[in-house]
Protein backbone atom coordinates (compact mmCIF):
# COMPACT_ATOMS: atom_id res chain seq x y z
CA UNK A 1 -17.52 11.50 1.16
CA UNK A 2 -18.96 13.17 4.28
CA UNK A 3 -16.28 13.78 7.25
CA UNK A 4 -16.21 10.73 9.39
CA UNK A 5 -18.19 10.68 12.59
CA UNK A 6 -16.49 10.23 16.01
CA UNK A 7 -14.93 8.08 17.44
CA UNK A 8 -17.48 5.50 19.02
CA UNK A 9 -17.51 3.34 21.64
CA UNK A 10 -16.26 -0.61 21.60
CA UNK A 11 -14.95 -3.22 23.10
CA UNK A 12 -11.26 -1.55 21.66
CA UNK A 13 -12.03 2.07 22.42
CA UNK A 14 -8.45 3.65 22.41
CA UNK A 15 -7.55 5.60 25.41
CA UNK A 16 -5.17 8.78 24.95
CA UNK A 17 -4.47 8.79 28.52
CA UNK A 18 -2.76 5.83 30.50
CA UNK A 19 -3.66 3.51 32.47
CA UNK A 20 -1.80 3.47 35.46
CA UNK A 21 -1.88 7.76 35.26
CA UNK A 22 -3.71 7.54 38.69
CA UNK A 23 -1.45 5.05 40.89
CA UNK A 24 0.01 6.63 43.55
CA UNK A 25 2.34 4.63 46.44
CA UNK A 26 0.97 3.24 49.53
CA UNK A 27 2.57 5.99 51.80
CA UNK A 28 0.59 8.61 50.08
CA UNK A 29 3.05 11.18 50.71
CA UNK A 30 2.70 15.08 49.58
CA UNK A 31 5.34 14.46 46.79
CA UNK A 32 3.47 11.45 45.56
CA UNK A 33 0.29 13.51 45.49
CA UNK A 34 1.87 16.65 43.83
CA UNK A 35 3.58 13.87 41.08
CA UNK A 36 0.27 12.46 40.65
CA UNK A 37 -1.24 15.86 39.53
CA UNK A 38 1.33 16.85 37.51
CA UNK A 39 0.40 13.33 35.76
CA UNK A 40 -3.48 14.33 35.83
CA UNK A 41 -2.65 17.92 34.13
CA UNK A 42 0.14 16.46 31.62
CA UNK A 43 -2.96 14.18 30.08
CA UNK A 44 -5.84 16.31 30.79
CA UNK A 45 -3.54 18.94 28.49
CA UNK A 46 -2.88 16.28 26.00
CA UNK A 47 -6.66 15.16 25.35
CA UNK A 48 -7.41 19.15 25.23
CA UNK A 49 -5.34 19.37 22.22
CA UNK A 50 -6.17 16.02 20.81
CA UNK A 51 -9.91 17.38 21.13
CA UNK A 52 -9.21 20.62 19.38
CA UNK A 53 -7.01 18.78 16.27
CA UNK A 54 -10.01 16.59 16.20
CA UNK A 55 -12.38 18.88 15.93
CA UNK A 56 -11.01 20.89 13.10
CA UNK A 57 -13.37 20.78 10.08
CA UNK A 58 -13.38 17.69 7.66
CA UNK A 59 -10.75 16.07 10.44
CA UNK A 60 -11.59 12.32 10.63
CA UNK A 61 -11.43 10.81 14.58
CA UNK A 62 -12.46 7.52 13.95
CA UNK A 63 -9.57 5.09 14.56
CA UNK A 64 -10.01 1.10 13.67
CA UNK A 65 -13.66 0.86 15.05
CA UNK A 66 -16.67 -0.39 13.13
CA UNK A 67 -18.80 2.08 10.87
CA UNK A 68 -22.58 1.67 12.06
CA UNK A 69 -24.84 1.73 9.07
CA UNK A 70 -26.84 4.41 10.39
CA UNK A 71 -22.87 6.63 10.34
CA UNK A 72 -22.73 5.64 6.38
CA UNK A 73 -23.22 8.12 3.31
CA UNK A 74 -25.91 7.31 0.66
CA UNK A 75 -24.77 6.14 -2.62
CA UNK A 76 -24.88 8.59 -5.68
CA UNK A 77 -23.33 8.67 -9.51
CA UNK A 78 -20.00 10.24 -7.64
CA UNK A 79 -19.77 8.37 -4.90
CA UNK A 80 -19.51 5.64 -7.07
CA UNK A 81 -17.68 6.91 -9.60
CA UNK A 82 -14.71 8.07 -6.21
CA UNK A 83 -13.82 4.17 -6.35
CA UNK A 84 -12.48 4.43 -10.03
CA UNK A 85 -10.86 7.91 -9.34
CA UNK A 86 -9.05 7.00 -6.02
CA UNK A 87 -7.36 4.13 -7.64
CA UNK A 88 -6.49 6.02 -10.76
CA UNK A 89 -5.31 9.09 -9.22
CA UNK A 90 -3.15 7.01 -6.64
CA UNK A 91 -1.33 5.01 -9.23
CA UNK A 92 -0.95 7.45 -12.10
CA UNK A 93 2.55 8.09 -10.33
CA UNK A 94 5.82 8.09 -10.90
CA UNK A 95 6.78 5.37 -8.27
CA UNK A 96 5.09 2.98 -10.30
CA UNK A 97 6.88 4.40 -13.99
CA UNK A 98 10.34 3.35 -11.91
CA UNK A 99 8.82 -0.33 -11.09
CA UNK A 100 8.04 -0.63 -15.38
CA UNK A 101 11.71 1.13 -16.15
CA UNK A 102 13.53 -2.35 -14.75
CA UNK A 103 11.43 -4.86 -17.22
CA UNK A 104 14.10 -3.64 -20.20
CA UNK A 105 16.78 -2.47 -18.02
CA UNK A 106 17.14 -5.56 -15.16
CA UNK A 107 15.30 -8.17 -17.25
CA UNK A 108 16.92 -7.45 -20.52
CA UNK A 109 12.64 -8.00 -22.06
CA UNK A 110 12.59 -5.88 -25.45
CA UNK A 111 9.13 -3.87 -25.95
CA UNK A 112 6.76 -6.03 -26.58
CA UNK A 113 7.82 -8.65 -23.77
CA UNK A 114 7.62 -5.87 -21.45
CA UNK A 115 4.34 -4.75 -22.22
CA UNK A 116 2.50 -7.86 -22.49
CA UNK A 117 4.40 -8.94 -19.04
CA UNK A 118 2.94 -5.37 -17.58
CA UNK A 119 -0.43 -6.05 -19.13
CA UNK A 120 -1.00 -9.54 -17.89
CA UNK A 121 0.61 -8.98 -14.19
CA UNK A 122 -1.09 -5.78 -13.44
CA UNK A 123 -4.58 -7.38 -14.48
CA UNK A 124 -3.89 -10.53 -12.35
CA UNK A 125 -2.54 -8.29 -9.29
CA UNK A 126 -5.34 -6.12 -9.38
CA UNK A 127 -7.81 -8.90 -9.49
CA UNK A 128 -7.08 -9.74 -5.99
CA UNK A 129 -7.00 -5.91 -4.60
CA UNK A 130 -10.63 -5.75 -6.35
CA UNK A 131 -11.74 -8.61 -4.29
CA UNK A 132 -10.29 -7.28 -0.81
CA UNK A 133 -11.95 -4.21 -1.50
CA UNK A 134 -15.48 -5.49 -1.87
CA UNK A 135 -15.28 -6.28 2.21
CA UNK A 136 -15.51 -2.64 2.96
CA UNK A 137 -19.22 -1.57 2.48
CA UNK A 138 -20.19 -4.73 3.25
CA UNK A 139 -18.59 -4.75 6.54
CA UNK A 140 -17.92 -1.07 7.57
CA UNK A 141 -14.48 -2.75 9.20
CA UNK A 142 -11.08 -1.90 8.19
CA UNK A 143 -9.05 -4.46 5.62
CA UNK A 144 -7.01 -5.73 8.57
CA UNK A 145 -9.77 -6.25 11.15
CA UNK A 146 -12.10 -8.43 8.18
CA UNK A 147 -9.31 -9.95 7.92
CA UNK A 148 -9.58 -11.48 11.88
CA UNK A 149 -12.73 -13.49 10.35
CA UNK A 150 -10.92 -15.72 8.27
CA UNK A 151 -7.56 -15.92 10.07
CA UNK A 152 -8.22 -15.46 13.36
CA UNK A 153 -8.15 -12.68 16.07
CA UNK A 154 -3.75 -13.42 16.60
CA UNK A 155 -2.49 -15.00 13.49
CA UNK A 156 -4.11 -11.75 11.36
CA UNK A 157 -1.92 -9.54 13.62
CA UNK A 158 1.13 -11.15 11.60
CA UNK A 159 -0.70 -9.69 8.39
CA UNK A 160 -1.73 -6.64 10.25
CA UNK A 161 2.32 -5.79 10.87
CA UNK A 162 3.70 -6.97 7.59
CA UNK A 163 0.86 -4.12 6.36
CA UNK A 164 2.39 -1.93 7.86
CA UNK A 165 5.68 -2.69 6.63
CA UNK A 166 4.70 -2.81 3.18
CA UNK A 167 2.46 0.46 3.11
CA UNK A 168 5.61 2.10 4.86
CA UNK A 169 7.91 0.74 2.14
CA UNK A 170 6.01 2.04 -0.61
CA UNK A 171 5.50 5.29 1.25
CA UNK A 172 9.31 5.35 1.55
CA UNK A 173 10.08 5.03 -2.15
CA UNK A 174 7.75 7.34 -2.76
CA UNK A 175 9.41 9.86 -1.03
CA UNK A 176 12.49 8.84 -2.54
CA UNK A 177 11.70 9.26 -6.52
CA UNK A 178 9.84 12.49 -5.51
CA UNK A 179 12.78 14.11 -3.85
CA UNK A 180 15.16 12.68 -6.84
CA UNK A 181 12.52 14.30 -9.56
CA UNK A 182 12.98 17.51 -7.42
CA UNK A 183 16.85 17.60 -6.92
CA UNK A 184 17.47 16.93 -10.59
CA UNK A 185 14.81 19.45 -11.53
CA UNK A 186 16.62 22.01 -9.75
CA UNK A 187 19.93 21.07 -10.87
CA UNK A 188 21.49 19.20 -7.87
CA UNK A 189 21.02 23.07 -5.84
CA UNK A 190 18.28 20.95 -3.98
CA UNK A 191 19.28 17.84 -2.79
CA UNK A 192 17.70 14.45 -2.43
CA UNK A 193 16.81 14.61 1.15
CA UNK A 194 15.03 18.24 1.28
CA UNK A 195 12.82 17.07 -1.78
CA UNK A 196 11.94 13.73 0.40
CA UNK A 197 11.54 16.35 3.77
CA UNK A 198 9.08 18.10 1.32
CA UNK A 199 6.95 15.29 0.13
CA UNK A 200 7.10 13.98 3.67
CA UNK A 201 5.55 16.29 5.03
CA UNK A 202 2.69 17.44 2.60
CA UNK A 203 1.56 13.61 2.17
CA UNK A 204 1.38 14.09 6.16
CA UNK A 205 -0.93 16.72 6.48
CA UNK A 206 -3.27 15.93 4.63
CA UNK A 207 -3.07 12.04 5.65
CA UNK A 208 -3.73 13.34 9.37
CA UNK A 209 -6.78 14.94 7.77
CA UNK A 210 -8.06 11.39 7.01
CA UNK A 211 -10.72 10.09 4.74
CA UNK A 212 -12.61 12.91 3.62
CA UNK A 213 -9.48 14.97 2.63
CA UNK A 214 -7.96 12.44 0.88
CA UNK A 215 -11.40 11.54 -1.14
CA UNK A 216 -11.44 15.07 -2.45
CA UNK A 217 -8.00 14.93 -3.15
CA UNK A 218 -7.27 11.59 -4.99
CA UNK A 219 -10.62 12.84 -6.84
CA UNK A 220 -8.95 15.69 -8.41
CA UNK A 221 -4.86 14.55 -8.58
CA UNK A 222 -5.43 12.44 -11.47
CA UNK A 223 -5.63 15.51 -13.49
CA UNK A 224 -2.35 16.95 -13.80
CA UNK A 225 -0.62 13.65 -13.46
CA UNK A 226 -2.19 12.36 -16.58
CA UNK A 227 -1.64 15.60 -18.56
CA UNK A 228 2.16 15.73 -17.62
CA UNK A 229 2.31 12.15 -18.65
CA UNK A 230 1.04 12.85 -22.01
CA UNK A 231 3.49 15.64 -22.24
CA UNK A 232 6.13 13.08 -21.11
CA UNK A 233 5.07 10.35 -24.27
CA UNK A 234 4.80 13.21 -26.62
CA UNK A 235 7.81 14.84 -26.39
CA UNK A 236 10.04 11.61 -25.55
CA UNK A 237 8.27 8.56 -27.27
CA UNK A 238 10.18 9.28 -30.41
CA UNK A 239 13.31 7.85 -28.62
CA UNK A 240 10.97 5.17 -26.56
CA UNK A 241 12.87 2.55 -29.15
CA UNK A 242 9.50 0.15 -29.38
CA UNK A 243 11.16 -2.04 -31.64
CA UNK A 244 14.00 -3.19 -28.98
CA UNK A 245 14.38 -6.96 -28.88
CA UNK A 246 15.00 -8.89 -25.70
CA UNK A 247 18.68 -9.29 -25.00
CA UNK A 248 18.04 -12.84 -23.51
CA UNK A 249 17.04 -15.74 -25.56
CA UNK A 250 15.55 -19.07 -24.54
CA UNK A 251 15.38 -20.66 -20.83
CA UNK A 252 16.45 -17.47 -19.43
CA UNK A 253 13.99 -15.07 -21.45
CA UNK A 254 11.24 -17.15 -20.10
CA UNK A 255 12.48 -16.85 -16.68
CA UNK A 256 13.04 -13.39 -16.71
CA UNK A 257 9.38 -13.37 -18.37
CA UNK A 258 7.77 -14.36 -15.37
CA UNK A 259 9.87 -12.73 -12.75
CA UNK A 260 9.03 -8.87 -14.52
CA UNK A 261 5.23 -10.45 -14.88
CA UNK A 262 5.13 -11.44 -10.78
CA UNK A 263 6.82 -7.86 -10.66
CA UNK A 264 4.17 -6.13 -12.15
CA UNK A 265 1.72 -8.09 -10.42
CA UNK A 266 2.83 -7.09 -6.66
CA UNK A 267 2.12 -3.66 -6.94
CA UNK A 268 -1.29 -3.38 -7.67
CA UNK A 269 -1.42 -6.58 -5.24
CA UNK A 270 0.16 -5.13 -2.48
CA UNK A 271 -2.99 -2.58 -2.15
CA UNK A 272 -5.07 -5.91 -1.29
CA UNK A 273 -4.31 -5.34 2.56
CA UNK A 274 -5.52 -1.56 2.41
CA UNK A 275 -8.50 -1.43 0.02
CA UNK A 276 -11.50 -1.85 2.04
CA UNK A 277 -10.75 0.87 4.44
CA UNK A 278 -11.31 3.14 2.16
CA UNK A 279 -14.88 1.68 1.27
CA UNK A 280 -16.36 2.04 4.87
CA UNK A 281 -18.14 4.50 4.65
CA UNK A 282 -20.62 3.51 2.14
CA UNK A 283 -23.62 1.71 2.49
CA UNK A 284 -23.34 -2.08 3.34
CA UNK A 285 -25.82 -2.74 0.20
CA UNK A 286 -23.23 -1.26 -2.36
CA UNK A 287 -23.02 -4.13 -4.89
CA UNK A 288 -20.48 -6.01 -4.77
CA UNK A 289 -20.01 -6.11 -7.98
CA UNK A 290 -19.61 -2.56 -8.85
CA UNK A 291 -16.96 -2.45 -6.26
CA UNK A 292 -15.14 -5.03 -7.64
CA UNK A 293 -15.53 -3.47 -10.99
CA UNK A 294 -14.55 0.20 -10.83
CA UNK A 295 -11.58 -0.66 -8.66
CA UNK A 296 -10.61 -3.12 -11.20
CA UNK A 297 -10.81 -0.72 -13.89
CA UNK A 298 -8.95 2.45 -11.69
CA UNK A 299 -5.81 0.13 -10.81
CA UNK A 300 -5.65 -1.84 -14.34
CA UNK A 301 -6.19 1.42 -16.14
CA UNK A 302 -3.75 3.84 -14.09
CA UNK A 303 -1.25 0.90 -13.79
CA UNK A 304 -1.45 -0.16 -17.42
CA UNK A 305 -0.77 3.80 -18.82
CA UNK A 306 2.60 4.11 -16.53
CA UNK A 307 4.21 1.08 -17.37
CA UNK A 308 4.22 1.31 -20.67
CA UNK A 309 5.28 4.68 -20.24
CA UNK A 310 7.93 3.47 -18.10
CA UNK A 311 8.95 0.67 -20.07
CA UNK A 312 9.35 3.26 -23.10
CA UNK A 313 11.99 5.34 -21.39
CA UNK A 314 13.96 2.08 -20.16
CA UNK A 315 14.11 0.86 -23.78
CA UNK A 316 14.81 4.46 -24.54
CA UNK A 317 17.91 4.10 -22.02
CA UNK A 318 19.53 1.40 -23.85
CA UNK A 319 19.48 3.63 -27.22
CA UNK A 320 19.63 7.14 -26.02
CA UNK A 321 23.59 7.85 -23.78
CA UNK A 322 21.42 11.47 -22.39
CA UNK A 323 19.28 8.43 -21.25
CA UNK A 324 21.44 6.12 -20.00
CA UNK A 325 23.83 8.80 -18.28
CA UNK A 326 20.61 10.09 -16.44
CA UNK A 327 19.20 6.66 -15.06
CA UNK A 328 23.08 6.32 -13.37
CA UNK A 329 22.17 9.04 -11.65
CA UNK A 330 18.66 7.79 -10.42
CA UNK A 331 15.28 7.10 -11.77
CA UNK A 332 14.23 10.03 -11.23
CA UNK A 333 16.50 12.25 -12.95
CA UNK A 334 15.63 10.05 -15.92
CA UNK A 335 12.22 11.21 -16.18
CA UNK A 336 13.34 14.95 -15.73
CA UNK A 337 15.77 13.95 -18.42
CA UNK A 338 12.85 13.03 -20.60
CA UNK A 339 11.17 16.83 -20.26
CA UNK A 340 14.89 18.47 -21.25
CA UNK A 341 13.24 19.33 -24.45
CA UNK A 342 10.57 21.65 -23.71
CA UNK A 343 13.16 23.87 -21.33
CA UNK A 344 11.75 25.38 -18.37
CA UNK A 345 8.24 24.01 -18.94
CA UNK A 346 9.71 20.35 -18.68
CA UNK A 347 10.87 21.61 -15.17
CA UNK A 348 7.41 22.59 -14.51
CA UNK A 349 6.02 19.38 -15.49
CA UNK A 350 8.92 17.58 -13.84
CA UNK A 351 7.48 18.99 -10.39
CA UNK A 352 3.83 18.57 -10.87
CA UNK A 353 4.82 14.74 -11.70
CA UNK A 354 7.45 14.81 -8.21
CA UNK A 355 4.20 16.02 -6.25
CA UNK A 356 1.93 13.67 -7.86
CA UNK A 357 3.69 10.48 -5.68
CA UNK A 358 1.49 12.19 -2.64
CA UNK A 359 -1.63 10.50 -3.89
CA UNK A 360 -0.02 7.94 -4.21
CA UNK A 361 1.31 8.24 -0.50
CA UNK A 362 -1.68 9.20 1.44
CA UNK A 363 -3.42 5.97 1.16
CA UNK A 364 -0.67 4.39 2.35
CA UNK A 365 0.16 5.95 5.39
CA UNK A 366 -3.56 6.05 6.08
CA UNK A 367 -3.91 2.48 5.93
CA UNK A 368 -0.33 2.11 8.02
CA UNK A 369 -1.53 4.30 10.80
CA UNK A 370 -4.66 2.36 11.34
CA UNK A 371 -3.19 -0.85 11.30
CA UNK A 372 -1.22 0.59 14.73
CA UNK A 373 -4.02 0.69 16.25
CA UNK A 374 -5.69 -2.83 15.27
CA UNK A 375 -2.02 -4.23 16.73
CA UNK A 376 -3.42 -4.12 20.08
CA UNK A 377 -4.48 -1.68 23.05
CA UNK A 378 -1.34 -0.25 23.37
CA UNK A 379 -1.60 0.87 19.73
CA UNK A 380 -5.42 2.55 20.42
CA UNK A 381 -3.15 4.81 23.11
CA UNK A 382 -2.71 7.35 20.17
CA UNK A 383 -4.93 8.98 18.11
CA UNK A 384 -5.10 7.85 14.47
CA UNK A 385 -3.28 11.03 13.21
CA UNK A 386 -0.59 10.76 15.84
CA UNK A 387 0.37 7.34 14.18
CA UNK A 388 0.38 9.19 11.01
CA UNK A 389 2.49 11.80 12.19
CA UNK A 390 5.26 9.03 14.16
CA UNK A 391 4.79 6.98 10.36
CA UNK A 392 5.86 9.84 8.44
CA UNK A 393 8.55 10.37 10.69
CA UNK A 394 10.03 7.45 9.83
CA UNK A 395 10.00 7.25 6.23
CA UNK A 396 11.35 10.49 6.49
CA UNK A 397 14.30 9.18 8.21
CA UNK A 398 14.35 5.96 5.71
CA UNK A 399 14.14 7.89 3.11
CA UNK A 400 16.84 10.51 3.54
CA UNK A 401 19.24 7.25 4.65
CA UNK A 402 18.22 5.32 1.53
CA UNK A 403 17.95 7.78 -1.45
CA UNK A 404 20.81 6.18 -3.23
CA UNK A 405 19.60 2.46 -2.82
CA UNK A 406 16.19 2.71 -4.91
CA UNK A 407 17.09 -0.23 -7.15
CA UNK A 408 17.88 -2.27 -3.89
CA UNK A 409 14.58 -1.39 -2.72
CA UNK A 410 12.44 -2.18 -5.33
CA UNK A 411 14.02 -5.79 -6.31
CA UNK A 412 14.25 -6.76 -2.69
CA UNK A 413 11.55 -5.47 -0.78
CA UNK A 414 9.07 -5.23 -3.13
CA UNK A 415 8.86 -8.52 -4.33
CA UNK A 416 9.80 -9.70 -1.08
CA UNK A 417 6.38 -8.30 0.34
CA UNK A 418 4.31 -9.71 -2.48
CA UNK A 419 4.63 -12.94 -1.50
CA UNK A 420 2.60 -13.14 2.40
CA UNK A 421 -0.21 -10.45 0.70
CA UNK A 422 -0.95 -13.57 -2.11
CA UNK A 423 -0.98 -16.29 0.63
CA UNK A 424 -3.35 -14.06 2.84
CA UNK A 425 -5.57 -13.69 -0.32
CA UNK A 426 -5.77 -17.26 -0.81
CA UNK A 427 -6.95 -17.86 3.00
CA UNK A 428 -9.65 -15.33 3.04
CA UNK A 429 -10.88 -16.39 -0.49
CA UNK A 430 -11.26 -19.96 0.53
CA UNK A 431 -12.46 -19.45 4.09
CA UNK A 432 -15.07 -17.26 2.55
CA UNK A 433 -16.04 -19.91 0.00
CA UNK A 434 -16.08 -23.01 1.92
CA UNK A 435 -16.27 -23.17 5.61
CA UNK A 436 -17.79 -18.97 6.30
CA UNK A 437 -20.35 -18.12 3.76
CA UNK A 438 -22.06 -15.39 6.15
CA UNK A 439 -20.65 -13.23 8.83
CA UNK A 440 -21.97 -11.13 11.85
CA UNK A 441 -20.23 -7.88 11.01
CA UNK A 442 -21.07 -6.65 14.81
CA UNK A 443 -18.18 -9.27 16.11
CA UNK A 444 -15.22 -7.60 14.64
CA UNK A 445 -14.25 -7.53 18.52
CA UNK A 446 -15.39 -10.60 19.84
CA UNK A 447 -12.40 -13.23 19.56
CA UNK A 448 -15.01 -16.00 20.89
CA UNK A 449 -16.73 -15.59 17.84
CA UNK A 450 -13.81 -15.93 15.60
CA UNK A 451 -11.83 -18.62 14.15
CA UNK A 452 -9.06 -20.09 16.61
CA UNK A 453 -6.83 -19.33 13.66
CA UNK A 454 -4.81 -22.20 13.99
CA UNK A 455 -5.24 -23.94 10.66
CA UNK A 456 -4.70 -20.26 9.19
CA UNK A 457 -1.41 -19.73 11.10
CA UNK A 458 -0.25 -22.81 10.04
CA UNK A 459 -1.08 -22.36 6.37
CA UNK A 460 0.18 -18.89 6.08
CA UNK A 461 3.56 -20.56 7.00
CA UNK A 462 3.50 -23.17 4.88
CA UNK A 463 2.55 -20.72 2.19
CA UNK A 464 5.83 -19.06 3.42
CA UNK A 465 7.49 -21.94 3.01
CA UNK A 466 6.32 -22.23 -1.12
CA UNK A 467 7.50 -18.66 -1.28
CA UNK A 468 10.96 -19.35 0.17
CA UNK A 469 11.06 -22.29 -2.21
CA UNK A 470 10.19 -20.32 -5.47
CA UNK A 471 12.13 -17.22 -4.51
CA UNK A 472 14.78 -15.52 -6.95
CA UNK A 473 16.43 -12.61 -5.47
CA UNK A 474 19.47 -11.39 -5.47
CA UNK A 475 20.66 -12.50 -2.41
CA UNK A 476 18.74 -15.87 -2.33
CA UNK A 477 17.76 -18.50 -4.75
CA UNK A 478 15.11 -20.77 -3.89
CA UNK A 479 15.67 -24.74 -5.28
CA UNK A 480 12.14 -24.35 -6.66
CA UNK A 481 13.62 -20.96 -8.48
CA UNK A 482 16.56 -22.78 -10.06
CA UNK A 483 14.66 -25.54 -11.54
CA UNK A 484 12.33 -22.96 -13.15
CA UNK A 485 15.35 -21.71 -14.50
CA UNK A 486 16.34 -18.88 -12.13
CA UNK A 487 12.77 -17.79 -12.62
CA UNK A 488 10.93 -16.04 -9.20
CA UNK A 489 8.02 -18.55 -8.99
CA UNK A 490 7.93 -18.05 -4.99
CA UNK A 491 4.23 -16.75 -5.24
CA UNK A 492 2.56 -18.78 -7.15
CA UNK A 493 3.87 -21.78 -5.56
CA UNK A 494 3.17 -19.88 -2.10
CA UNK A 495 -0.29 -19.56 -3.46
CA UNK A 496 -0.55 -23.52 -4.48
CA UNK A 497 0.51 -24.44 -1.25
CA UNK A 498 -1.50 -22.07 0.75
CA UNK A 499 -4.85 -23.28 -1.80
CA UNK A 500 -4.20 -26.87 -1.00
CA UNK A 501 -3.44 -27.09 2.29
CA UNK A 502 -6.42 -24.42 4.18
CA UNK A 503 -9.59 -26.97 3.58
CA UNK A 504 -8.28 -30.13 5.47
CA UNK A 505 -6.35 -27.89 8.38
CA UNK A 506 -9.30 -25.92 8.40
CA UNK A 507 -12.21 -28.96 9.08
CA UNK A 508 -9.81 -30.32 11.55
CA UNK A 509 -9.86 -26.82 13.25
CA UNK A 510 -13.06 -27.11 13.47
CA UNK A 511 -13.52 -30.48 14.52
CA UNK A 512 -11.46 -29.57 17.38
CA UNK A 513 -12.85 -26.37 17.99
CA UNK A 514 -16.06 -25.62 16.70
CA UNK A 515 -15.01 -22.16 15.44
């Protein structure tokens, strides 16, 4: 991909200065005057440096406006081909080897119930990124501002933060298992929080950098992260234990059946918020179709490979004490422990799989940083990459304070943010199909011409509402959960509720309305 143009000019155009930077008092006094033009030099220095960071080569400016068609990059064989590559270099990481580890370890699923739990959730979650991403060419808008067409210009500022959240969450972990890979690499002389200080910051860079950076990045990180991996099954899938039987029989094997399946199927879901603002740069006549396809293929292939890597070494845990002495430690040092063989090549390959978490990062924080800006004007203050750089910040901070809490994390706030990305799914998917078949692209920031967003307001929280019903965590138990058996049903009965209730809160919108 080219480097991004400019920023342009809108109806949002961000301002680096502020607004009341040229208010002076009434009495107009010398020291009011010489404050004033300390003010006027304090900015004018600021946008001189934001100029020159911007203008550094391949740097992207552009913030949350619209891509004009005549900004876009033709389509070729590679172009095409970057849409399979970015989602299969961002997932063939180690963050999402940790998520598979828990299906034998937390669930208690043998093998073959983990894998066919992994297989089935990760197709089904990525079925609903692949659709979010077809808005991007199409549209040349950002995931979060498409979604103001079917929501509404306010209620998709709710989705817009809890984006955020999530893409800083994930971020966060990843920083976590990449400083853990590191510190057990190097024998506890390196601790936890300088390896997440050092994935921090390199996912930062090149994050600042924006799209075209990343492009060329994610198209080449695949690479080593697959070859390590294959290292990884070759030299530990002798003690992977594939023929491990579930350790829970009847109601509660099927329970915890579905809750590792609606695991597996919120990470390659949670990307649904994010996906089509990497897409905006191509033309709006991409077909839809072979969007939807080769992401389809990137996540389900990428995700498919690592969890059944992942699910070898948790089986491998339960038959192997090295194992299961290295997972108390942390995830990480698990999958450091599974290189111990090959000596001080299986520390190599232990850091080139720590680093690989970065492409899995970028996105991310991308997608975070933009999302500051579509909040509101006082988000378009900052540049894009300053966001990036205040966003890093704080998972660095998160990180450090939560390195010893990654189970926590990942059975709490993962699933915990997979349930408002289905709902949202199920509100642009049926506002698309029923009530707004075509769109004026141009619009994105025009709230007159958007929904009222009402009816989707309301929805979303009754979708909530399903969610908090169905919901099986650890520190809360839905009613809907215990009569599934202690099963986490919360999003798909989020998703029923959100599916039924849209078309006749919708019309009546409308009726009211007229928009």
């Amino acid at each position: 991909m080219a480097s991004s143009p400019g920023l342009t000019v809108s109806e949002e155009k961000p301002h680096l200065h502020g607004h009341d930077a040229e208010k002076t008092t009434p009495s107009g006094s010398d020291t009011d005057i010489e404050l004033n033009n300390g003010r006027n030099k304090k900015y004018s220095t600021l946008r001189h440096i934001n100029a020159r960071i911007e203008g550094l080569a391949g740097f992207e400016a552009r913030g949350l406006t619209r891509v004009q068609e005549d900004e876009r990059q033709p389509a070729s064989f590679m172009s095409m081909l970057q849409m399979l590559l970015l989602w299969f270099s961002a997932n063939m990481t180690i963050n999402n080897l940790a998520v598979a580890i828990l299906g034998p370890i937390t669930y208690g699923l043998g093998f073959a119930d983990s894998a066919w739990c992994a297989v089935i959730g990760v197709f089904l979650g990525a079925l609903t990124t692949s659709y979010m991403s077809t808005w991007g060419a199409v549209s040349g808008n950002r995931t979060m501002v498409v979604t103001r067409y079917f929501m509404g210009y306010y209620p998709s500022k709710i989705t817009t933060l809890l984006n955020i959240i999530l893409m800083e969450g994930y971020c966060t972990i990843d920083c976590i298992i990449g400083g853990q890979v590191l510190s057990a690499v190097s024998g506890g002389t390196m601790t936890i929080a300088v390896g997440v200080i050092i994935v921090a910051i390199i996912q930062c860079i090149i994050a600042s950098f924006g799209l075209k950076l990343f492009h060329v990045y994610e198209r080449f990180a695949w690479l080593p992260q697959l070859l390590v991996l294959l290292i990884l099954v070759g030299v530990s899938a002798k003690n992977f234990n594939s023929t491990l039987a579930s350790s829970v029989t009847g109601s509660t094997l099927s329970a915890n059946r579905l809750s590792f399946l609606s695991l597996c199927f919120y990470v390659p879901n949670s990307w649904g918020a994010a996906s089509s603002d990497y897409y905006v740069y191509y033309p709006s006549n991409t077909p839809k179709w072979k969007t939807f396809g080769l992401t389809l293929a990137g996540l389900s292939l990428s995700f498919w490979f690592v969890d059944l890597v992942g699910i070898g070494l948790g089986c491998g845990v339960a038959a192997l004490p090295a194992w299961s002495d290295a997972y108390t430690t942390s995830s990480g040092a698990l999958i450091s422990e599974g290189f111990s063989p090959l000596g001080g090549f299986g520390k190599f390959c232990s850091v080139v799989i720590a680093f690989g978490v970065i492409a899995n990062a970028v996105p991310g924080v991308y997608s975070a940083a933009i999302g500051c800006q579509i909040m509101g004007r006082w988000g378009q203050l900052l540049p894009r990459w300053v966001w990036v750089v205040v966003l890093c910040c704080i998972q660095l901070v998160c990180g450090v304070a939560g390195r010893n809490q990654l189970f926590i994390i990942f059975t709490n706030f993962l699933a915990l943010m997979g349930y408002w990305l289905s709902v949202m799914v199920c509100i642009v998917l049926e506002e698309h199909l029923i009530f707004r078949p075509k769109l004026d692209w141009t619009a994105w920031a025009d709230r007159s011409a958007l929904p009222v967003g009402v009816a989707a307001l309301v929805t979303f929280l009754l979708g909530w509402m399903g969610a908090i019903l169905g919901m099986y965590q650890i520190w809360y138990v839905g009613p809907l959960a215990a009569l599934a058996g202690d099963a986490d049903v919360g999003m798909w009965v989020g998703c029923a509720f959100t599916l039924v209730s849209i078309p006749p809160l919708r019309w009546l919108e409308l009726k009211k309305f007229g928009r």
